[in-house]
C-alpha atoms as a PDB file:
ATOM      1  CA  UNK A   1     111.869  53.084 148.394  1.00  0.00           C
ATOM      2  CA  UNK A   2     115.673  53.464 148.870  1.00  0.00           C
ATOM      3  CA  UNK A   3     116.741  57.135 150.756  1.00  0.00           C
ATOM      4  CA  UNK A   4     118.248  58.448 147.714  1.00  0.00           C
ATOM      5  CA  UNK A   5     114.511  57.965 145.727  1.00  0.00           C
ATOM      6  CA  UNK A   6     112.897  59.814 148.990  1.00  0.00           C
ATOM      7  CA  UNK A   7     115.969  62.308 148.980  1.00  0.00           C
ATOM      8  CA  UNK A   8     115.453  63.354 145.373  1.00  0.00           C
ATOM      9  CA  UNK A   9     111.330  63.437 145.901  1.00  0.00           C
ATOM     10  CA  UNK A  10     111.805  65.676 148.990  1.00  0.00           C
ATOM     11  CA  UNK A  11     114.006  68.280 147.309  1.00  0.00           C
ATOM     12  CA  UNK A  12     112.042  68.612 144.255  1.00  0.00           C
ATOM     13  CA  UNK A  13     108.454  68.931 146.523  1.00  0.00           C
ATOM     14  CA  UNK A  14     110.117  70.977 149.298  1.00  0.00           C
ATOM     15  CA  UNK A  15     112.098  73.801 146.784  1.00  0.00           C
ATOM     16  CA  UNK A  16     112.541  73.015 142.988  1.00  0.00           C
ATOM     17  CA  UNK A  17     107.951  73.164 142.581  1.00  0.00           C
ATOM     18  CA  UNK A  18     107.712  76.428 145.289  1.00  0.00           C
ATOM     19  CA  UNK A  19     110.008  77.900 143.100  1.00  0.00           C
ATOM     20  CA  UNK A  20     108.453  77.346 140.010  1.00  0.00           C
ATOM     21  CA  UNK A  21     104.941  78.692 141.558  1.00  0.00           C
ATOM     22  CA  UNK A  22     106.576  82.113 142.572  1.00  0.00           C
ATOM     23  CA  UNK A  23     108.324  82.570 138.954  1.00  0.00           C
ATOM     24  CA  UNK A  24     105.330  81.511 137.073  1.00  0.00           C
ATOM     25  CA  UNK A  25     103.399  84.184 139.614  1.00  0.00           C
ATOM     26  CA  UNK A  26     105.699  86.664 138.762  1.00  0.00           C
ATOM     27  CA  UNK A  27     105.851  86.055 135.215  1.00  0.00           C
ATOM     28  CA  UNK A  28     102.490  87.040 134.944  1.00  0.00           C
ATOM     29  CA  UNK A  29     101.997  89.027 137.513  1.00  0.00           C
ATOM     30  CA  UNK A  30     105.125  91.167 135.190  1.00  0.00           C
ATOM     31  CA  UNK A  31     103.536  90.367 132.066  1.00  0.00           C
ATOM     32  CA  UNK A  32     100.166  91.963 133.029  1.00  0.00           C
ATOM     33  CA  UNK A  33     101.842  95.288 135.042  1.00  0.00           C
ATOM     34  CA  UNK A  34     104.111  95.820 131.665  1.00  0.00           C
ATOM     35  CA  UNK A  35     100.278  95.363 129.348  1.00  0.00           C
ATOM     36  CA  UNK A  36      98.476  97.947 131.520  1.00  0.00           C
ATOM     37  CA  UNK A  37     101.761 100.306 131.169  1.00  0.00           C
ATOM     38  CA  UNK A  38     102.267 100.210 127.661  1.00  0.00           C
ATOM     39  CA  UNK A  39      98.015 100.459 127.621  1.00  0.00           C
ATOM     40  CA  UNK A  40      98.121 103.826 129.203  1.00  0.00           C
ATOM     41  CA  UNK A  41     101.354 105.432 127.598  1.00  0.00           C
ATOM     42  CA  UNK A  42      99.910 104.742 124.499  1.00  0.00           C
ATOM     43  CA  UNK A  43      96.137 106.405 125.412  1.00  0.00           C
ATOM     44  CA  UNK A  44      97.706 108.816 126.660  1.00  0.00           C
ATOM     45  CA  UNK A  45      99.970 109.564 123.693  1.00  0.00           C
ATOM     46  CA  UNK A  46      96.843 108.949 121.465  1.00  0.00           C
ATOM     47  CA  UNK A  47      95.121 111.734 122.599  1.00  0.00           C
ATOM     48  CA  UNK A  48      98.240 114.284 123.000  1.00  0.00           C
ATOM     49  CA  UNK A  49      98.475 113.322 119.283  1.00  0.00           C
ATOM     50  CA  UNK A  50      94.805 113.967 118.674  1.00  0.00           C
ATOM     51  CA  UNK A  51      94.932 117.288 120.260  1.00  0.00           C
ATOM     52  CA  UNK A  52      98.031 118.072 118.197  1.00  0.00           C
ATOM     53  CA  UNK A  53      96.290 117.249 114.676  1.00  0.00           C
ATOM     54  CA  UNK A  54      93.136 119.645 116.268  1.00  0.00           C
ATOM     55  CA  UNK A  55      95.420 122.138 116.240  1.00  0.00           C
ATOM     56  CA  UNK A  56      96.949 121.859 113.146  1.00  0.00           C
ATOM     57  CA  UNK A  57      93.763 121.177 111.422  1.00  0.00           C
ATOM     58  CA  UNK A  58      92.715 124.043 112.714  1.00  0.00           C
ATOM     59  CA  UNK A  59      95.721 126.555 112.103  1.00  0.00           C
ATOM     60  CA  UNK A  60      95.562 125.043 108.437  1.00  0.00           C
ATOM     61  CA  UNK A  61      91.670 125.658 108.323  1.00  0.00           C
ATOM     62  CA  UNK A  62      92.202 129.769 109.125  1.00  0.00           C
ATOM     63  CA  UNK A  63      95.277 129.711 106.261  1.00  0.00           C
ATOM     64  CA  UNK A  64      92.694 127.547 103.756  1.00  0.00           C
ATOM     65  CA  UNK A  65      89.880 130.521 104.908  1.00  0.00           C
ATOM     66  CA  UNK A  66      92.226 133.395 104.566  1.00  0.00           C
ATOM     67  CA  UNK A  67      93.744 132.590 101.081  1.00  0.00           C
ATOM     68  CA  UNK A  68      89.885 131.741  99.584  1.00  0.00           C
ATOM     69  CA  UNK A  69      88.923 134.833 100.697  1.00  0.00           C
ATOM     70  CA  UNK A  70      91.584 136.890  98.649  1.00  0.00           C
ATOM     71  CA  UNK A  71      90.791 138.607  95.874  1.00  0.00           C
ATOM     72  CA  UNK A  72      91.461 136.263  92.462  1.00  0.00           C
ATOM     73  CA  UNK A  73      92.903 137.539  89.876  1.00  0.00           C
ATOM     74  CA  UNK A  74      89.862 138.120  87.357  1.00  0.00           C
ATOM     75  CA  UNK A  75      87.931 139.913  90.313  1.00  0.00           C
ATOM     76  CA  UNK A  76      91.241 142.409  89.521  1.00  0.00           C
ATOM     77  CA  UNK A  77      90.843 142.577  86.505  1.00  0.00           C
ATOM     78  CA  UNK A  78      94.100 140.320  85.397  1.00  0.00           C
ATOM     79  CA  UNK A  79      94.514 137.819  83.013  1.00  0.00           C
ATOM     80  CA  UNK A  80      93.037 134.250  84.567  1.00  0.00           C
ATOM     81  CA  UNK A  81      95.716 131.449  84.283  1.00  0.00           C
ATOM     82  CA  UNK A  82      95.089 129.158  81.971  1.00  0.00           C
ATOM     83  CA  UNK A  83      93.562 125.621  83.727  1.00  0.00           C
ATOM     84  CA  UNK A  84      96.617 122.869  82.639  1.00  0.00           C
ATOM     85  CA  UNK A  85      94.861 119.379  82.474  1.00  0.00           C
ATOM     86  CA  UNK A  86      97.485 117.803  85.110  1.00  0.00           C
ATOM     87  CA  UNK A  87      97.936 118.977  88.717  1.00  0.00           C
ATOM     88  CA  UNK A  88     100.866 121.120  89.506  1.00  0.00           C
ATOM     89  CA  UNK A  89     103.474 119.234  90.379  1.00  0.00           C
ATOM     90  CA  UNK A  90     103.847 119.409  94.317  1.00  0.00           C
ATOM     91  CA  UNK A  91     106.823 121.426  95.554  1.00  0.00           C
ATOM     92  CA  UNK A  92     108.307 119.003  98.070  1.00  0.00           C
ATOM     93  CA  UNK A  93     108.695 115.170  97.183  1.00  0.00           C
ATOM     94  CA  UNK A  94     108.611 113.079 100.272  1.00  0.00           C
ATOM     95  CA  UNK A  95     105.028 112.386 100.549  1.00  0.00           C
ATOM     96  CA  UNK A  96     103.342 109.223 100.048  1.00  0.00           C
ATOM     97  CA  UNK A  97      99.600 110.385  99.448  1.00  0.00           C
ATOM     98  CA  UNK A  98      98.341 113.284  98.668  1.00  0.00           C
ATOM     99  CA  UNK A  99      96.466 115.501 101.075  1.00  0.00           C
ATOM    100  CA  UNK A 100      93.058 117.368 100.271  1.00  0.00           C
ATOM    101  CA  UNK A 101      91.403 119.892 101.577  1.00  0.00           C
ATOM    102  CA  UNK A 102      87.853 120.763 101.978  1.00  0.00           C
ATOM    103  CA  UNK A 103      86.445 124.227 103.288  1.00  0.00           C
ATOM    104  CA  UNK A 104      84.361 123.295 106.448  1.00  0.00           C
ATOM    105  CA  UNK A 105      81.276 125.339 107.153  1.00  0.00           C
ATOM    106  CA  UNK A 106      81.853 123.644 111.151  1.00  0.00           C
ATOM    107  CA  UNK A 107      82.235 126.699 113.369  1.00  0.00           C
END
């Protein structure tokens, strides 16, 4: 083999591989630090969001209770509404689906 041939096999042996090893171990060593950060930001935004909804489930529960236990109208003595055959139109457009409510007897 001429020098230049042993020249060109020595640098690539002795720096170019080394310093693909230590970028390929950092690569993933990056990759996997950045997965288990974005893992526990987004648990831990999962449940501050879950205990948000709790509460809002549960301030809109009390409102639900409080206005089904007001007096109606014919308990008054008033004239009932008449029932229409479509839903009242909601008040605020904006939402996609509709939300429903069901009394809960949890509690």
């Amino acid at each position: 083999m001429k020098l230049r041939t042993r020249l060109v096999i020595a640098f690539l042996l002795l720096s170019v591989l080394p310093l693909a090893a230590v970028t390929g171990y950092s690569y993933y060593s990056s990759q996997r630090a950045f997965r288990r950060a974005v893992q526990a930001e987004s648990t831990l935004l999962a449940a501050e969001l879950g205990q948000r909804m709790e509460i809002v489930a549960a301030d809109l529960e009390r409102r639900v209770a409080r206005i089904w236990d007001m007096p109606t109208r014919a308990a008054r003595g008033d004239a009932a509404p008449t029932p229409s055959a479509e839903p009242a139109a909601p008040k605020r457009a904006g939402r996609l689906f509709p939300v429903r409510w069901h009394r809960s007897t949890v509690g």
